[in-house]
Protein backbone atom coordinates (compact mmCIF):
# COMPACT_ATOMS: atom_id res chain seq x y z
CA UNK A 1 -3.88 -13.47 49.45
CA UNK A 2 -3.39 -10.94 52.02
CA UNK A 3 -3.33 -12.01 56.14
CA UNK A 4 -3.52 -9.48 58.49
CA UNK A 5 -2.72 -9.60 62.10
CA UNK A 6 -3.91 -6.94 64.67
CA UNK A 7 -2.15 -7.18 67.76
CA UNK A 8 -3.23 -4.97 71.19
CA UNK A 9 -0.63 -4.18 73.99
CA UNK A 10 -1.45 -1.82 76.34
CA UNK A 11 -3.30 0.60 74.08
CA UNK A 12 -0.94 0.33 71.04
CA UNK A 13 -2.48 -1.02 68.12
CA UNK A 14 -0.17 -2.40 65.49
CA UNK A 15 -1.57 -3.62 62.22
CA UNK A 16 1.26 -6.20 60.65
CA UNK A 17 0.49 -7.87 57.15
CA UNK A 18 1.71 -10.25 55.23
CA UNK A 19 2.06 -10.58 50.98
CA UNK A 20 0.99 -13.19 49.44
CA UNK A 21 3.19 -13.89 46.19
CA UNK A 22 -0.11 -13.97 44.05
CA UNK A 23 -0.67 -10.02 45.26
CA UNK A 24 2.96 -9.12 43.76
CA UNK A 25 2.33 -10.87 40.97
CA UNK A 26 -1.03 -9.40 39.94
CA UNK A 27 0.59 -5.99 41.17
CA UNK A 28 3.31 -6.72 38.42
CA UNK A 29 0.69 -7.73 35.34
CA UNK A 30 -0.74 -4.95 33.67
CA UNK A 31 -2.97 -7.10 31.58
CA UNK A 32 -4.46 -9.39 35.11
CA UNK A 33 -7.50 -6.21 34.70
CA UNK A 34 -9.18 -5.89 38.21
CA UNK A 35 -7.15 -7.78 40.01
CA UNK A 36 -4.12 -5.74 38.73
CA UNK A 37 -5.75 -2.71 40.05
CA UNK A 38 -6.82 -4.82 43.65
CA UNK A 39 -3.21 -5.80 43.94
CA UNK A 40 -1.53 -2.41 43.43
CA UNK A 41 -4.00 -0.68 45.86
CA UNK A 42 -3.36 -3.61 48.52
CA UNK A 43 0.91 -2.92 47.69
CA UNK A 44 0.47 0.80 48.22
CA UNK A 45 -0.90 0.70 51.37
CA UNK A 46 1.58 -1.93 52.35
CA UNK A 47 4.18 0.31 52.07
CA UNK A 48 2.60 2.69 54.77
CA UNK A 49 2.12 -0.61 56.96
CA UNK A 50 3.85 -2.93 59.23
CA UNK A 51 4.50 -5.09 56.45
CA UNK A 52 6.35 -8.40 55.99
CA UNK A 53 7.35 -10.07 52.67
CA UNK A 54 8.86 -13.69 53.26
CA UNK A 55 11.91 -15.50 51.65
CA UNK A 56 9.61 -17.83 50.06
CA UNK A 57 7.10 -14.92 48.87
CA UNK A 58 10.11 -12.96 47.25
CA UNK A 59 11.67 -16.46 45.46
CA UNK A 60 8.40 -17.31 44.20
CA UNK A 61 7.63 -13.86 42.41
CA UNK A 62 11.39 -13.88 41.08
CA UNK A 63 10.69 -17.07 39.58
CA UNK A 64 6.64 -15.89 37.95
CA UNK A 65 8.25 -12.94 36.78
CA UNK A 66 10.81 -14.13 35.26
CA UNK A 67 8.90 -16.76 33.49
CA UNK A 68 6.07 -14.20 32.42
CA UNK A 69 8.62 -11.84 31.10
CA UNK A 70 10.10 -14.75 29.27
CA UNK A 71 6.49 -15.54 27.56
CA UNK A 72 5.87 -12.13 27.09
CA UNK A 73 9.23 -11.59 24.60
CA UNK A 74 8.42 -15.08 22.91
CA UNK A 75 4.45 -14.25 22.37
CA UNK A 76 6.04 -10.68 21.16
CA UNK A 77 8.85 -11.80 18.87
CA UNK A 78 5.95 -14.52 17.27
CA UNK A 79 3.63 -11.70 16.93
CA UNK A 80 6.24 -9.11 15.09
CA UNK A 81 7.58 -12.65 12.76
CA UNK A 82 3.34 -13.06 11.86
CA UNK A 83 2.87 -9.43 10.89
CA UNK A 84 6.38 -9.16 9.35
């Protein structure tokens, strides 16, 4: 989910976190309810932050999204061919 590391040097105080690909995701998916709304709060105050998003985070969301959007057409264009 979402790691946070505070770090203390001679009185600064730097707050760095991390993204989990599970918070972009659920920041992405309208219909994921609460934690839609937990994940969007969490991203907005990421942007404000020392914030990191790794390689691995960003390839893994490309890939979920892609493959949700995919489902998402597919459940769509079976719904419209139903319902006519």
């Amino acid at each position: 989910m979402l790691a946070g590391i505070a770090l203390d040097h001679t009185r600064m105080h730097v707050k760095r976190i991390s993204i989990d690909t599970n918070i972009l995701v659920y920041a992405m998916d309208r219909d994921a309810g609460k934690r839609h709304v937990r994940a969007v709060k969490v991203v907005e105050q990421a942007v404000d932050s020392d914030c990191i998003l790794t390689t691995q985070a960003l390839g893994v969301f490309h890939g979920v999204s892609h493959i949700l959007t995919e489902e998402r057409a597919l459940n769509s264009a079976a719904h419209r061919d139903s319902y006519g």
